[in-house]
C-alpha atoms as a PDB file:
ATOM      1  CA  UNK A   1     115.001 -16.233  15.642  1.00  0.00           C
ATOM      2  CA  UNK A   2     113.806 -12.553  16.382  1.00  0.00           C
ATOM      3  CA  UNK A   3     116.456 -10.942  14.311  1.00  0.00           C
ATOM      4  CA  UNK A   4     115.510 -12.937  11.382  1.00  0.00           C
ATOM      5  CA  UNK A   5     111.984 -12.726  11.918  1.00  0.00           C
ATOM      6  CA  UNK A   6     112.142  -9.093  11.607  1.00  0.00           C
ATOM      7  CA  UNK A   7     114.345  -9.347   8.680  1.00  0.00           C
ATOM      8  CA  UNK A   8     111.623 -11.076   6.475  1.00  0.00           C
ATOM      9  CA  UNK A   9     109.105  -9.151   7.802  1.00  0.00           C
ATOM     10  CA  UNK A  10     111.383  -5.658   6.867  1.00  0.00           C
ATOM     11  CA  UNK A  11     111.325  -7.558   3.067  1.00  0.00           C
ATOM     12  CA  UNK A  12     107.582  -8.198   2.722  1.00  0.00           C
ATOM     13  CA  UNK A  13     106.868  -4.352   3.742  1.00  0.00           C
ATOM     14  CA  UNK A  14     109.525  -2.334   2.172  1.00  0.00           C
ATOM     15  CA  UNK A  15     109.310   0.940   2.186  1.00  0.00           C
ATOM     16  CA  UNK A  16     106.496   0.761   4.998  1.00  0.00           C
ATOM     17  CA  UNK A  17     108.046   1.037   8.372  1.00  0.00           C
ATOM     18  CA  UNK A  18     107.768  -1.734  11.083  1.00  0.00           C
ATOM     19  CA  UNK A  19     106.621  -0.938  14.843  1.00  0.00           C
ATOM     20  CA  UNK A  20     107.547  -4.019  16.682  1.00  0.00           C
ATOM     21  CA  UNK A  21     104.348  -4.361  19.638  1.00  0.00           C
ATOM     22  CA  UNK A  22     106.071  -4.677  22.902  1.00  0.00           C
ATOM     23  CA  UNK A  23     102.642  -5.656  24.902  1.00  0.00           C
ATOM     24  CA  UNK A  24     103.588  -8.405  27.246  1.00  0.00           C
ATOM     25  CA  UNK A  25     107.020  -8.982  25.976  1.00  0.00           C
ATOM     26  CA  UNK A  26     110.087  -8.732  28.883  1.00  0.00           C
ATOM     27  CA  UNK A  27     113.012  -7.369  28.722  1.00  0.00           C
ATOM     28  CA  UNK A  28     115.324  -9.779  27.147  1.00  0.00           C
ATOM     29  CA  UNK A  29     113.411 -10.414  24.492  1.00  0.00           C
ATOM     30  CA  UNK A  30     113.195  -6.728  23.248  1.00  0.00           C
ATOM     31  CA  UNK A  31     116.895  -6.244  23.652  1.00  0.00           C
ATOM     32  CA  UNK A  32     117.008  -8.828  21.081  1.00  0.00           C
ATOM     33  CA  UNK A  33     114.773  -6.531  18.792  1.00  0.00           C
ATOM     34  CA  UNK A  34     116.707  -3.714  19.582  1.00  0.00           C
ATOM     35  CA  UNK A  35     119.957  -6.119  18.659  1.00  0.00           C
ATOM     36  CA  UNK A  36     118.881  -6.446  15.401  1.00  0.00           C
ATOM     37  CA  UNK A  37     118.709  -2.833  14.529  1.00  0.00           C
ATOM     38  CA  UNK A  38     115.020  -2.275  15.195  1.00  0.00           C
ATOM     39  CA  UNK A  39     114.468   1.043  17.138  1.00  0.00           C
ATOM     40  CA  UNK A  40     110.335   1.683  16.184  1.00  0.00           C
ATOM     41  CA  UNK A  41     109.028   0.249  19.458  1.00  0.00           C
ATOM     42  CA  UNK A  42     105.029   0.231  20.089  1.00  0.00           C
ATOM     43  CA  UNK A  43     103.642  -0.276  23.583  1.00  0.00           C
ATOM     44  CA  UNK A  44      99.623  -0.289  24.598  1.00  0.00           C
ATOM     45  CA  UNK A  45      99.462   0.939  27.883  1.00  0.00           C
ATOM     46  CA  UNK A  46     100.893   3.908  29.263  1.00  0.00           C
ATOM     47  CA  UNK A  47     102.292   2.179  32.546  1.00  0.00           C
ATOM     48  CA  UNK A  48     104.297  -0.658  30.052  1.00  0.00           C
ATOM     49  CA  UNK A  49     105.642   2.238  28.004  1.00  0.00           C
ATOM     50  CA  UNK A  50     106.812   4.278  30.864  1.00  0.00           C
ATOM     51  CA  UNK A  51     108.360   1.606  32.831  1.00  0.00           C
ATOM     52  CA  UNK A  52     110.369   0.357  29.342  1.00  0.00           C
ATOM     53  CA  UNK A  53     111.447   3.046  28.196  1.00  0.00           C
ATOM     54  CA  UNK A  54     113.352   3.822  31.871  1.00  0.00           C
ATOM     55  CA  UNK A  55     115.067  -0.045  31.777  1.00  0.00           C
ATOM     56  CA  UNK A  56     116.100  -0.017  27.689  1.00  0.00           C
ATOM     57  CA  UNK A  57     117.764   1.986  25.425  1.00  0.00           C
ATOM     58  CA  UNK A  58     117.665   5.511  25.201  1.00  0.00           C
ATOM     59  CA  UNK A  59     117.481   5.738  21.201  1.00  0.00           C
ATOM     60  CA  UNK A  60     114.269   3.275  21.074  1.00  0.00           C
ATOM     61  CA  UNK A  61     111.437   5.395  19.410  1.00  0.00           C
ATOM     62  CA  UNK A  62     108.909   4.721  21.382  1.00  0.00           C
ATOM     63  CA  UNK A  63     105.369   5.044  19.905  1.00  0.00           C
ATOM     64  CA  UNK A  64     102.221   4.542  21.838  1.00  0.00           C
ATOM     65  CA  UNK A  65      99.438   2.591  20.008  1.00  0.00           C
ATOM     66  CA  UNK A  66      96.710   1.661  22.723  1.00  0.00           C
ATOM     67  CA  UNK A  67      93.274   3.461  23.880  1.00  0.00           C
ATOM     68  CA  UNK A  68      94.680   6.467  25.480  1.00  0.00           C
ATOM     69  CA  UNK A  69      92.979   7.997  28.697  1.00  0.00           C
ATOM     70  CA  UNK A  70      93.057  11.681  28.636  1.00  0.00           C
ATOM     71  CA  UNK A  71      94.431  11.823  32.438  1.00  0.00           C
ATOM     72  CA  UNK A  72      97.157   9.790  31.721  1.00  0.00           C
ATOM     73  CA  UNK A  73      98.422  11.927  28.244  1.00  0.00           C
ATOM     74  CA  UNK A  74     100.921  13.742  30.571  1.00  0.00           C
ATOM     75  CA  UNK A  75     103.076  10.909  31.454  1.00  0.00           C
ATOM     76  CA  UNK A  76     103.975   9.850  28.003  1.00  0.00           C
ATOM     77  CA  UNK A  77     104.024  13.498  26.283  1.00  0.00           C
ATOM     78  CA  UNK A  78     107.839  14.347  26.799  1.00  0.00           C
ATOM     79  CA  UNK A  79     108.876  11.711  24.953  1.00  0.00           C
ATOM     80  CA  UNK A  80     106.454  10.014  22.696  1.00  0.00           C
ATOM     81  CA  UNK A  81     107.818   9.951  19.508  1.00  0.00           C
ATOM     82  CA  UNK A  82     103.789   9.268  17.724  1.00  0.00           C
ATOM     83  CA  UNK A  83     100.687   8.662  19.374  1.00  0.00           C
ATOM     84  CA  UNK A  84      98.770   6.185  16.220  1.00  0.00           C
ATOM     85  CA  UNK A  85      95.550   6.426  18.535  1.00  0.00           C
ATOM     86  CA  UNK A  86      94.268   9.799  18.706  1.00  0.00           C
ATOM     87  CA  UNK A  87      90.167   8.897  18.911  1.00  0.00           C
ATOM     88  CA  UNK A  88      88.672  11.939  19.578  1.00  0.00           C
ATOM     89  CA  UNK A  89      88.511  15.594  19.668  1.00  0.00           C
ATOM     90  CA  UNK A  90      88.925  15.569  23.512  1.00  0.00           C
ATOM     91  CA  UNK A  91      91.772  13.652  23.528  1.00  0.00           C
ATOM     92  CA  UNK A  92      93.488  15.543  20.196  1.00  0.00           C
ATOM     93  CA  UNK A  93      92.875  18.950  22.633  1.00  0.00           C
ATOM     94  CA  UNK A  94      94.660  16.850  25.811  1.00  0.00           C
ATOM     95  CA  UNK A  95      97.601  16.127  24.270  1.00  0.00           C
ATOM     96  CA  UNK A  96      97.621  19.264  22.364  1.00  0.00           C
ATOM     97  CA  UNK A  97      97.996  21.043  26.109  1.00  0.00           C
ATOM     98  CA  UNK A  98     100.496  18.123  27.340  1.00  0.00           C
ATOM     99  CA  UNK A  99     103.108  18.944  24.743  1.00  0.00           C
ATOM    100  CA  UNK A 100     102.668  22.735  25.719  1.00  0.00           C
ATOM    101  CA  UNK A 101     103.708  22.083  29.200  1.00  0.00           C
ATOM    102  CA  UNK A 102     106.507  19.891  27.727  1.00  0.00           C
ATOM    103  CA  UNK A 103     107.904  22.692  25.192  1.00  0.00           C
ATOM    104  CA  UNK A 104     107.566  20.334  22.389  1.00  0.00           C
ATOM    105  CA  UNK A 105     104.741  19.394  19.362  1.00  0.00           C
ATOM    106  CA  UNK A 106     103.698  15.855  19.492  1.00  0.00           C
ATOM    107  CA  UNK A 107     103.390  14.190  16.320  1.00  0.00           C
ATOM    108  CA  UNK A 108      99.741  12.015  16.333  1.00  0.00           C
ATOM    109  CA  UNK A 109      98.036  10.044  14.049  1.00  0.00           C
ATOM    110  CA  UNK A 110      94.060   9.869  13.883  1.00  0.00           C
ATOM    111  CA  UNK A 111      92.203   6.960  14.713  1.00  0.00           C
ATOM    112  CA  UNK A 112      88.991   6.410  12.466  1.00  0.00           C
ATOM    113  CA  UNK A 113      86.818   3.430  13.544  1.00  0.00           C
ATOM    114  CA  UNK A 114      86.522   1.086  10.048  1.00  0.00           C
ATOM    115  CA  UNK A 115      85.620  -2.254  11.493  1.00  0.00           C
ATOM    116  CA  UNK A 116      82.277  -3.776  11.621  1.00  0.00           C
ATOM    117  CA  UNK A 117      82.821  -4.683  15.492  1.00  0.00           C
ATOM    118  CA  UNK A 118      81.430  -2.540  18.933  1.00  0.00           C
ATOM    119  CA  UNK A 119      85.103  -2.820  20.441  1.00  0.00           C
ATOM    120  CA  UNK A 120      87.086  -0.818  18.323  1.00  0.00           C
ATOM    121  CA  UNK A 121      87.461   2.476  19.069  1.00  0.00           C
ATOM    122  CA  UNK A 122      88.299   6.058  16.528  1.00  0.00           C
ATOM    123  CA  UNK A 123      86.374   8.606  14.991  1.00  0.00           C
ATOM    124  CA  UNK A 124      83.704   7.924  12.027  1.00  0.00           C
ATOM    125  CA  UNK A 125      84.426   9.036   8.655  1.00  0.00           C
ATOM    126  CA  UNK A 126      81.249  11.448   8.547  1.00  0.00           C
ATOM    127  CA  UNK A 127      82.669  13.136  12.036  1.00  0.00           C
ATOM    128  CA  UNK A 128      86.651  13.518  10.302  1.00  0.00           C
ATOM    129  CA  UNK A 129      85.356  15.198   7.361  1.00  0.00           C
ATOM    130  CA  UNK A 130      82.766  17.917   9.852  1.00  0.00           C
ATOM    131  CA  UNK A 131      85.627  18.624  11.913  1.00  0.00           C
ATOM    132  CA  UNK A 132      88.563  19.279   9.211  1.00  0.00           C
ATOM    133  CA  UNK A 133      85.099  21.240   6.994  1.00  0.00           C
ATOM    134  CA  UNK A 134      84.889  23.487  10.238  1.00  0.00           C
ATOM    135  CA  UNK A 135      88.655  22.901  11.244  1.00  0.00           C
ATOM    136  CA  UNK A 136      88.303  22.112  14.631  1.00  0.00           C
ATOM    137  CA  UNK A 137      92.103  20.680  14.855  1.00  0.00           C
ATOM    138  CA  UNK A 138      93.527  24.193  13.380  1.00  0.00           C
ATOM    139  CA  UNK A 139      94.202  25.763  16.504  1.00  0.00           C
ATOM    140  CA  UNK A 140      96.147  23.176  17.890  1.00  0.00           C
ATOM    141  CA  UNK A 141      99.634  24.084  17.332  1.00  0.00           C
ATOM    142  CA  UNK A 142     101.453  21.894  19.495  1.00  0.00           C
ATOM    143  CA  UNK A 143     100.321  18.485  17.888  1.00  0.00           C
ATOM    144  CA  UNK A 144     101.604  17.570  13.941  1.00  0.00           C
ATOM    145  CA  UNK A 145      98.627  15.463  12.137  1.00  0.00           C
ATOM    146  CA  UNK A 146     100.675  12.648  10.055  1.00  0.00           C
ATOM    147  CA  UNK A 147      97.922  10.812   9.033  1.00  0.00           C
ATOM    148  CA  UNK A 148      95.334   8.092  10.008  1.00  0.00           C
ATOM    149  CA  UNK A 149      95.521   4.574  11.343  1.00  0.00           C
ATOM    150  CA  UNK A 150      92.700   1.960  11.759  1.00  0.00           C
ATOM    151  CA  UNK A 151      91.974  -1.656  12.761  1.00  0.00           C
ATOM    152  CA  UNK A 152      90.473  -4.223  10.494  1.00  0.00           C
ATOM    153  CA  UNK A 153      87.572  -6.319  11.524  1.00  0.00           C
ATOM    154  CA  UNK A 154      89.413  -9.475  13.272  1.00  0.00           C
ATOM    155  CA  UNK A 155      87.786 -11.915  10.959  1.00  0.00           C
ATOM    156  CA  UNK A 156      88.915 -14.434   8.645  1.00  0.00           C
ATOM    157  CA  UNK A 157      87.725 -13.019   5.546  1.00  0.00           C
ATOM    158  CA  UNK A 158      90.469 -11.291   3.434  1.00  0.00           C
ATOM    159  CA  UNK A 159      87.995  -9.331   1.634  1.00  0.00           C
ATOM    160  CA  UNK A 160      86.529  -7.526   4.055  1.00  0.00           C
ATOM    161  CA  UNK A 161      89.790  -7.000   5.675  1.00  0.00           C
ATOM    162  CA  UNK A 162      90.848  -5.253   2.331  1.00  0.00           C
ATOM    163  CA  UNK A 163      87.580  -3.852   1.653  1.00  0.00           C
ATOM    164  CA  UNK A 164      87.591  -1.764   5.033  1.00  0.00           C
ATOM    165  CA  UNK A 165      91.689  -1.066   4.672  1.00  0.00           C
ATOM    166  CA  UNK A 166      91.196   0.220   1.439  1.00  0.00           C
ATOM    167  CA  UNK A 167      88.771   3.069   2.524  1.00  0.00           C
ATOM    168  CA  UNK A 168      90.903   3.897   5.259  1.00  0.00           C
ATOM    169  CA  UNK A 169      93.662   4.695   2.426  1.00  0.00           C
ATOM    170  CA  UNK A 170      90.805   6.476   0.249  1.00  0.00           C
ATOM    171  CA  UNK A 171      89.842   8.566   3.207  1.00  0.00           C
ATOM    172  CA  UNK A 172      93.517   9.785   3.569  1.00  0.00           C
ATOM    173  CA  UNK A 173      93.340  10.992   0.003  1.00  0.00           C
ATOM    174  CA  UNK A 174      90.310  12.648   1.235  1.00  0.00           C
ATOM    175  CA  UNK A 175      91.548  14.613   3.704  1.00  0.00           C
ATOM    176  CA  UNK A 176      95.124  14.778   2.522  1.00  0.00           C
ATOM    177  CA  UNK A 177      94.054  18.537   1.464  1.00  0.00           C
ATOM    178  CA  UNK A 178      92.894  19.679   5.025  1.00  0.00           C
ATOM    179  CA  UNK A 179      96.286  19.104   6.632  1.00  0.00           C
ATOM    180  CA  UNK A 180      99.061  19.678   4.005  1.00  0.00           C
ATOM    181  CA  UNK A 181     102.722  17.839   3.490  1.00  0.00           C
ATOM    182  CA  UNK A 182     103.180  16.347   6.847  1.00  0.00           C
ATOM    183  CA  UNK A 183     100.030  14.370   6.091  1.00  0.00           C
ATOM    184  CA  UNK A 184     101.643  10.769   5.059  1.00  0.00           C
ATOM    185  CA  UNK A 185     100.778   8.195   7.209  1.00  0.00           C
ATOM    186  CA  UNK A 186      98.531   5.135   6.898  1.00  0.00           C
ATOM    187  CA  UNK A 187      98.984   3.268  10.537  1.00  0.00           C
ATOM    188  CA  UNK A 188      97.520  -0.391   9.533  1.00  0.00           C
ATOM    189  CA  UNK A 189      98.335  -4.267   9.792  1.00  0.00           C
ATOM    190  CA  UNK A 190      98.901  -6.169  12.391  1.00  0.00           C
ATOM    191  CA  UNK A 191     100.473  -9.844  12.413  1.00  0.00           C
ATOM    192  CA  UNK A 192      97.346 -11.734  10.980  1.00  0.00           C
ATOM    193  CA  UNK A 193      96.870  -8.754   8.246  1.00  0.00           C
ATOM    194  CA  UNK A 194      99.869  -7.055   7.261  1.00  0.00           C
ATOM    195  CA  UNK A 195      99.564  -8.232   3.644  1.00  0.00           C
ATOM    196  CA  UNK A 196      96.317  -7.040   2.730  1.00  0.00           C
ATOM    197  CA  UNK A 197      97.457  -3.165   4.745  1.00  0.00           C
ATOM    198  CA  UNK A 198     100.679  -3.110   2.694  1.00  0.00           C
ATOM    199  CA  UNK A 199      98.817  -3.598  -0.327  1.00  0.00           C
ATOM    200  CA  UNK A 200      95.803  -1.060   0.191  1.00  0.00           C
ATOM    201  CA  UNK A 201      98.435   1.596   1.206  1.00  0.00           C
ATOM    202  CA  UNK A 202      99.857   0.927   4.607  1.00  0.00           C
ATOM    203  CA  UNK A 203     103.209   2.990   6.032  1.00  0.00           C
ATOM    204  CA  UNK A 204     103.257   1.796   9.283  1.00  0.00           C
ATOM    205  CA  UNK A 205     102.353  -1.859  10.274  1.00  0.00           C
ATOM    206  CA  UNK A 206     102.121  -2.746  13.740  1.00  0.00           C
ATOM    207  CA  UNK A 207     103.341  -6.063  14.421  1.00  0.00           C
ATOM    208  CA  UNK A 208     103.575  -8.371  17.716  1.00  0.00           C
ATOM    209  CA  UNK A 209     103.413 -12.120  17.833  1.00  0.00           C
ATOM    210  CA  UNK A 210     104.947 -12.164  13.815  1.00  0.00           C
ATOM    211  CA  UNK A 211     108.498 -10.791  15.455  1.00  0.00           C
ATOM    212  CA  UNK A 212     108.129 -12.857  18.317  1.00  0.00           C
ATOM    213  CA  UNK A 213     106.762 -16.317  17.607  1.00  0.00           C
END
């Protein structure tokens, strides 16, 4: 069921890429994703991540997706293949020093806050555009901006979904500019939105319960 649930999803989002959420799921069942040929693996907390990535394959690309703690970037910086939830400045200068002391440049996507809800976390648009106008994230050589990702509102109304989606993707043409070639990413959709992200742009949907359920 897995394997073919990932196959229809891989259909419906060609050319994005799929990150198949690992939150919650044991090991059995994500040996079966990994059966199937799926290696993009995302987990939310940096404990989960750690801990799977010792028990399962070593060729799993293991992408981190949750809210991030600054004290805790140095557990997952030798090996985190992209970080989709760099919020803040802070956090974009951690990480930046974490892959230093691991001899490597982390690739990170930024997080910009487009839902109408308190819980979500990510920068405003207003504070992206000061910092890349006064280029606060030049110095940071040891991090590799790819792009942006975002969360719609969790509501029931497609339109808005869209409506806030399709600014993220406008706002990435925006500052497309400020960080050059590597800059391709769109991080959005999750299993209740996918659709509307692939069609306002998305590269990278993040999807749990879809694969699973």
């Amino acid at each position: 069921m897995i394997a073919e649930n990932i196959k229809a999803i891989l259909e419906e989002i060609h050319p994005a890429k799929l990150i198949v959420v690992t939150k919650k799921r044991n090991d059995g069942e994500l040996r079966e994703v990994y059966r199937s040929g799926q290696r993009a693996f995302g987990e939310n907390k940096v404990q989960e991540i750690v801990a799977k990535r010792d028990r399962l394959p070593e060729d799993i690309e293991w992408h981190f997706i949750g809210h991030l703690q600054r004290n805790k970037v140095k557990f997952i910086a030798p090996f985190v293949v992209l970080i989709h939830s760099v919020d803040s400045l802070k956090l974009a200068k951690e990480i930046n020093k974490e892959a230093m002391k691991a001899g490597r440049r982390i690739p990170v996507l930024l997080q910009v806050y487009i839902a109408r809800e308190e819980t979500k976390f990510g920068f405003s648009e207003s504070e992206l555009m000061q910092y890349c106008a006064e280029g606060a994230f030049d110095e940071l050589r040891h991090i590799e901006i790819r792009g942006l990702m975002g969360m719609a509102s969790n509501v029931a109304d497609t339109e808005q979904i869209r409506t806030e989606f399709c600014r993220l993707n406008e706002l990435f043409e925006a500052l497309k500019p400020s960080f050059g070639n590597s800059f391709t990413e769109r991080s959005m959709g999750m299993s209740s939105d996918y659709p509307t992200a692939i069609e306002c742009g998305s590269t990278m949907v993040r999807i749990g319960s879809r694969v699973f359920d």
